[in-house]
C-alpha atoms as a PDB file:
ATOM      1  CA  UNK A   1      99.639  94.472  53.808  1.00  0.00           C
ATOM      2  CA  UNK A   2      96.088  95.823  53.187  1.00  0.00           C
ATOM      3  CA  UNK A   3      94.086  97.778  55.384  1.00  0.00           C
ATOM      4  CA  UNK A   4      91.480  95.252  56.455  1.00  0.00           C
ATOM      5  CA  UNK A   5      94.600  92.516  57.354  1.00  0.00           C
ATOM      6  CA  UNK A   6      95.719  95.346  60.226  1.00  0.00           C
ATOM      7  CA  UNK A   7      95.458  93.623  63.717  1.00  0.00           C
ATOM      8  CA  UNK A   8      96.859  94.431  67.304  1.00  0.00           C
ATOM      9  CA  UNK A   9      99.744  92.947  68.431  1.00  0.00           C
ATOM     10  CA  UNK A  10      98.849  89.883  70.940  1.00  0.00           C
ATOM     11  CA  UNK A  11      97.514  90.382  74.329  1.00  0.00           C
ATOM     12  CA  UNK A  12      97.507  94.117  73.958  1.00  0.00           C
ATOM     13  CA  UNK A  13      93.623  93.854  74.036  1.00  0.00           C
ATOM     14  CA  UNK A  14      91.567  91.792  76.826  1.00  0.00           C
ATOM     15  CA  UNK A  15      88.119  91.440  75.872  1.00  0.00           C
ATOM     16  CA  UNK A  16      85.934  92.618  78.962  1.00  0.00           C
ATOM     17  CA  UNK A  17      84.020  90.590  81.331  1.00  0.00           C
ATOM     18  CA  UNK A  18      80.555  90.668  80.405  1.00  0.00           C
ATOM     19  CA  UNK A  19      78.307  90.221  83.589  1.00  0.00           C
ATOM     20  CA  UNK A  20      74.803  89.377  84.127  1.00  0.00           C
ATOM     21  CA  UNK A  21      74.665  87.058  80.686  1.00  0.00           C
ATOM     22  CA  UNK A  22      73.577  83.639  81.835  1.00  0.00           C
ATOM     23  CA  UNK A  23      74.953  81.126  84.372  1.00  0.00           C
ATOM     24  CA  UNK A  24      78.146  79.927  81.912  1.00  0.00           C
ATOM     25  CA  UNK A  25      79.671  83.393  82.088  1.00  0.00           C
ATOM     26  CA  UNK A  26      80.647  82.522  85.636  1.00  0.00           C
ATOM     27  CA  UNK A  27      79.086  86.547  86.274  1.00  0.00           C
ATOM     28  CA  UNK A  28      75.244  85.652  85.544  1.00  0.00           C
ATOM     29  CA  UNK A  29      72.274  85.971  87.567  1.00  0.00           C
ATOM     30  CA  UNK A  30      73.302  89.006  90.404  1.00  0.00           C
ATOM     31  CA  UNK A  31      76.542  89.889  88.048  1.00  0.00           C
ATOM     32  CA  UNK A  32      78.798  89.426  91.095  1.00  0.00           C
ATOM     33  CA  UNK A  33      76.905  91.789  93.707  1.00  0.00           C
ATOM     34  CA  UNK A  34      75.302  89.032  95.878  1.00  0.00           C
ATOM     35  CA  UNK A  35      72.038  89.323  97.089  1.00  0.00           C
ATOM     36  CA  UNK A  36      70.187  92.506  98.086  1.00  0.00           C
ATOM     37  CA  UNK A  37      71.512  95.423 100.270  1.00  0.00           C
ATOM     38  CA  UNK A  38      73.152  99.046  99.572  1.00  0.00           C
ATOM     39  CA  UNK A  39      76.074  97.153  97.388  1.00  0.00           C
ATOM     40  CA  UNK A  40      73.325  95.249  95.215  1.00  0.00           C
ATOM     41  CA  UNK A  41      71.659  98.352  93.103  1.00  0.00           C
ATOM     42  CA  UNK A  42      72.858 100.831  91.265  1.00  0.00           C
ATOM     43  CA  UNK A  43      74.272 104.426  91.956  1.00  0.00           C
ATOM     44  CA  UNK A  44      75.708 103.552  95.091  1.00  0.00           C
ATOM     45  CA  UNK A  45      78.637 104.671  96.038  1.00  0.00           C
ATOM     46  CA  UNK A  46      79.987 104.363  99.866  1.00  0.00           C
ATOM     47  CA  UNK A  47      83.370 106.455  99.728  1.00  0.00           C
ATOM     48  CA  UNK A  48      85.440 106.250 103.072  1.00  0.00           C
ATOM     49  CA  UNK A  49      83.327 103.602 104.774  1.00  0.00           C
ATOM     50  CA  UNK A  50      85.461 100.851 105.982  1.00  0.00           C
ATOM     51  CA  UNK A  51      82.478  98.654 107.380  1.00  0.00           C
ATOM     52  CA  UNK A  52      81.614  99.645 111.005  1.00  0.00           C
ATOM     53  CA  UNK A  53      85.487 100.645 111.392  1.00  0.00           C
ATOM     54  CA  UNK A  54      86.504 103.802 112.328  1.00  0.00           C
ATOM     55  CA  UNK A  55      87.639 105.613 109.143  1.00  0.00           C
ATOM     56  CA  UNK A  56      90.786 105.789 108.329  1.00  0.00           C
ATOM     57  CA  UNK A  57      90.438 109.809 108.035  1.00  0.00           C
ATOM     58  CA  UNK A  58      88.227 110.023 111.434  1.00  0.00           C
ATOM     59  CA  UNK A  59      91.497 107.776 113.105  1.00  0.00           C
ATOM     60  CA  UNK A  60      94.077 110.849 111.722  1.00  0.00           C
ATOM     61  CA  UNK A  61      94.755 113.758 113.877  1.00  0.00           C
ATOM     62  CA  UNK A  62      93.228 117.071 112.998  1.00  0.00           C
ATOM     63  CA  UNK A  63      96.004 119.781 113.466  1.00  0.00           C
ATOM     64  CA  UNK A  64      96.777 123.564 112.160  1.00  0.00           C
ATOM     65  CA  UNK A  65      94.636 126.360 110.908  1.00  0.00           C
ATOM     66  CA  UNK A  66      94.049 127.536 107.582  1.00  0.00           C
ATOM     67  CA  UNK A  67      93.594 131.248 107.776  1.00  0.00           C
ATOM     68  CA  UNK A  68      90.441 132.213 105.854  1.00  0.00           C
ATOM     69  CA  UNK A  69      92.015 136.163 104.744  1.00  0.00           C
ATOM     70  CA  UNK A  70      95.432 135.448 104.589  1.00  0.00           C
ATOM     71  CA  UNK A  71      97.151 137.377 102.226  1.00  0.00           C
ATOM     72  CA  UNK A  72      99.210 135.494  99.241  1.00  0.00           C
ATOM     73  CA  UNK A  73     102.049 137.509  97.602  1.00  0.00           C
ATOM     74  CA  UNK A  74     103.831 137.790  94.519  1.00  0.00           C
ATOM     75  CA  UNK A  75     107.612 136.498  95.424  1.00  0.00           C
ATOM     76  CA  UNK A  76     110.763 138.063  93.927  1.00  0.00           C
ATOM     77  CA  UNK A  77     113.750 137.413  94.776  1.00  0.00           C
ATOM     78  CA  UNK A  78     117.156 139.752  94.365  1.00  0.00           C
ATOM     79  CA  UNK A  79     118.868 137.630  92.078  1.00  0.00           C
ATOM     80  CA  UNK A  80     116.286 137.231  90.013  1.00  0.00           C
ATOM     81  CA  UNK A  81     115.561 141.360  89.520  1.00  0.00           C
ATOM     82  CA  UNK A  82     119.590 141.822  88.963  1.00  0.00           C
ATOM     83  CA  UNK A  83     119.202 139.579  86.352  1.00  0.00           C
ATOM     84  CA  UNK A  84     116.769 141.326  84.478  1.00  0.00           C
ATOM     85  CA  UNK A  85     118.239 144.579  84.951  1.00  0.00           C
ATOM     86  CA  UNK A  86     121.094 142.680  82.970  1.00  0.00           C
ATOM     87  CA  UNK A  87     118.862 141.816  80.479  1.00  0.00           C
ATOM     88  CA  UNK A  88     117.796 145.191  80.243  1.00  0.00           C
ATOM     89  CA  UNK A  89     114.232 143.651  80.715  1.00  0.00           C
ATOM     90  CA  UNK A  90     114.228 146.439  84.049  1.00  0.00           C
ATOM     91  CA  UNK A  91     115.661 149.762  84.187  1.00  0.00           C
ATOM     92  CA  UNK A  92     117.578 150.354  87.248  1.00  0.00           C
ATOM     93  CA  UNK A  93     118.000 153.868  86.854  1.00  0.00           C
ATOM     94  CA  UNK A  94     113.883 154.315  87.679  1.00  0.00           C
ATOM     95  CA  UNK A  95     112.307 153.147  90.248  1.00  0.00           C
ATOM     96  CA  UNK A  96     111.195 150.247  90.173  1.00  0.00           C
ATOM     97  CA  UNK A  97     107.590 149.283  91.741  1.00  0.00           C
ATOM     98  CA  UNK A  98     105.190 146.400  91.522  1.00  0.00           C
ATOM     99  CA  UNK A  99     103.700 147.690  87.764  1.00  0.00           C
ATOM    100  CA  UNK A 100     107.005 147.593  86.363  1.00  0.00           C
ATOM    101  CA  UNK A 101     108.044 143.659  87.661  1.00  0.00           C
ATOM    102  CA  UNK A 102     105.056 142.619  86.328  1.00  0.00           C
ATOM    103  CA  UNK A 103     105.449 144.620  82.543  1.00  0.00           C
ATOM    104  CA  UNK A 104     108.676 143.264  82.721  1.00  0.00           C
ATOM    105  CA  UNK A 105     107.366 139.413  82.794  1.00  0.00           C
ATOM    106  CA  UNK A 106     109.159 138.913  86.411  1.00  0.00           C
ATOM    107  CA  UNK A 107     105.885 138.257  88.334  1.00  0.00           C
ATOM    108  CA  UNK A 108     102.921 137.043  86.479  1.00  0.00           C
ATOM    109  CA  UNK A 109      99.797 138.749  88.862  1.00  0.00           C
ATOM    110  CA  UNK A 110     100.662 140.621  91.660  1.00  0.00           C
ATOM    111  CA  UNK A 111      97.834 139.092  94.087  1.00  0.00           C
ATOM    112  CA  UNK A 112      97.918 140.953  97.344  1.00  0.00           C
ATOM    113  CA  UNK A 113     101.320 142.672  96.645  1.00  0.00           C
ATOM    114  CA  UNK A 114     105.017 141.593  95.637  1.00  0.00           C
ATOM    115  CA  UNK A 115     107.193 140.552  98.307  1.00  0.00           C
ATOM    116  CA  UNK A 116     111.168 140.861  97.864  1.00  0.00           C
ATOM    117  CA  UNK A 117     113.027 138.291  99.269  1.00  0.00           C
ATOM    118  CA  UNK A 118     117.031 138.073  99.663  1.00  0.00           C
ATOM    119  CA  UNK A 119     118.005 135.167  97.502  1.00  0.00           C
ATOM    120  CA  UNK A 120     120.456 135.925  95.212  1.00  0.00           C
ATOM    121  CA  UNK A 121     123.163 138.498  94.835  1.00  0.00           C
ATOM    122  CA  UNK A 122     122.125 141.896  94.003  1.00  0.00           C
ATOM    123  CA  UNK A 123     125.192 144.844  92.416  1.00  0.00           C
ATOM    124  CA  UNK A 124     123.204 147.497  91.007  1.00  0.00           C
ATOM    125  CA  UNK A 125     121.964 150.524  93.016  1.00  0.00           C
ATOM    126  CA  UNK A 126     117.885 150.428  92.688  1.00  0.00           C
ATOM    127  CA  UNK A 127     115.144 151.873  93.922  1.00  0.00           C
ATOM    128  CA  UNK A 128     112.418 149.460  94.865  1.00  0.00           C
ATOM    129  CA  UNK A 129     109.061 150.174  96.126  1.00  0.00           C
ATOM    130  CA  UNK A 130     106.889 147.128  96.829  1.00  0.00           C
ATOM    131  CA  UNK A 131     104.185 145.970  99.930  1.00  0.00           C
ATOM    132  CA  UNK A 132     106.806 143.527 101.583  1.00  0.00           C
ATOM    133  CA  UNK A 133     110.318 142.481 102.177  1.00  0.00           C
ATOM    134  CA  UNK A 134     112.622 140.320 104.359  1.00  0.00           C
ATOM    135  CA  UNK A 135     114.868 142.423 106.307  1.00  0.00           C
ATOM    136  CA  UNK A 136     117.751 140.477 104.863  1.00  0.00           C
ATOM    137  CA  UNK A 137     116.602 141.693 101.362  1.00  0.00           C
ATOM    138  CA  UNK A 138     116.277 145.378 102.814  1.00  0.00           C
ATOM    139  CA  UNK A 139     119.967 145.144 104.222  1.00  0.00           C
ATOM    140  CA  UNK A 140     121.010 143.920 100.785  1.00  0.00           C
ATOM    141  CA  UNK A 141     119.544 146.718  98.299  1.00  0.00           C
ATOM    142  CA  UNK A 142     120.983 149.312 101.097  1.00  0.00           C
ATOM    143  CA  UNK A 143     124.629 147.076 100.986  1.00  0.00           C
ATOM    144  CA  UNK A 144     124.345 147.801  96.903  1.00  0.00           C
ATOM    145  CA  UNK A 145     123.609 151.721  97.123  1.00  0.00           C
ATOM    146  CA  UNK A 146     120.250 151.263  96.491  1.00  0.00           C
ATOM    147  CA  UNK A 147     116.647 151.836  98.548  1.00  0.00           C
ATOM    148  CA  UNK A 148     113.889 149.564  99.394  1.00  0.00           C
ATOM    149  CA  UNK A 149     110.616 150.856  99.839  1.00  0.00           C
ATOM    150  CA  UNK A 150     108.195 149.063 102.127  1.00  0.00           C
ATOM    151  CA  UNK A 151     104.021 150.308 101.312  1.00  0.00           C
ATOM    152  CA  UNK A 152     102.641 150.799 104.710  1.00  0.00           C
ATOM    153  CA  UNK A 153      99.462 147.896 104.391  1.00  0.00           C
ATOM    154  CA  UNK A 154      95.777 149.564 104.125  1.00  0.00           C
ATOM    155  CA  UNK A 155      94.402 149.863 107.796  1.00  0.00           C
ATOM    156  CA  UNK A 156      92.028 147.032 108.613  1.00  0.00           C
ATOM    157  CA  UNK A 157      88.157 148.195 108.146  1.00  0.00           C
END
């Protein structure tokens, strides 16, 4: 086989309708858009417009609020810093604050703080110090020996 005899295997290419190219195309004269209007030239583009029908995203209900300040955290949970105190990626001896998850690789960014939640088991006594936690996850460092640390949030302006 030589390099010009390469072909695609059958059907795997359909030759595209060419429109507007004479009356034995079966798309000639208007190309398929009928005659005059909006739909008839180019550039137009009527997204969501179901013809005189209510749209189908005017028909939904509009419920909830998003809230425009809300704070996102950083979410850890207590299995997840026991394991890398196993790994000896943390050091449970110091304490342990937002800085150090993120050195350690645990949270990527810490956004508007790291929140500790109670997933997991945790063994070893630790000291964390962090902007949030679940009370669950509080009860849990204090069942292990250890401390959790809430930050008191910055008073609004």
């Amino acid at each position: 086989m030589k390099l010009h005899e390469l072909r695609d295997n059958e059907g795997a290419t359909k030759t595209k309708k060419r429109i507007g190219r004479g009356p034995g195309s079966g798309k000639g004269k208007m190309g398929g858009r009928g005659i005059k209007g909006q739909k008839s030239r180019s550039g137009v583009a009527i997204a969501g417009y179901e013809g005189g029908q209510m749209p189908l995203y005017q028909r939904l209900p509009k419920r909830g609020f998003n809230k425009p300040n809300a704070k996102k955290y950083a979410v850890v949970n207590l299995g997840l810093i026991e394991k890398f105190i196993a790994e000896g990626k943390l050091d449970a001896k110091a304490e342990i604050n937002e800085d150090a998850l993120v050195a350690s690789g645990l949270v990527r960014r810490k956004l508007d703080g790291v929140r500790v939640l109670a997933k997991g088991e945790i063994a070893s006594k630790v000291t964390l110090n962090v902007t949030g936690a679940s009370k669950s996850a509080v009860e849990a460092v204090e069942k292990a020996g250890g401390t959790l640390t809430v930050k008191a949030a910055p008073a609004a302006e």
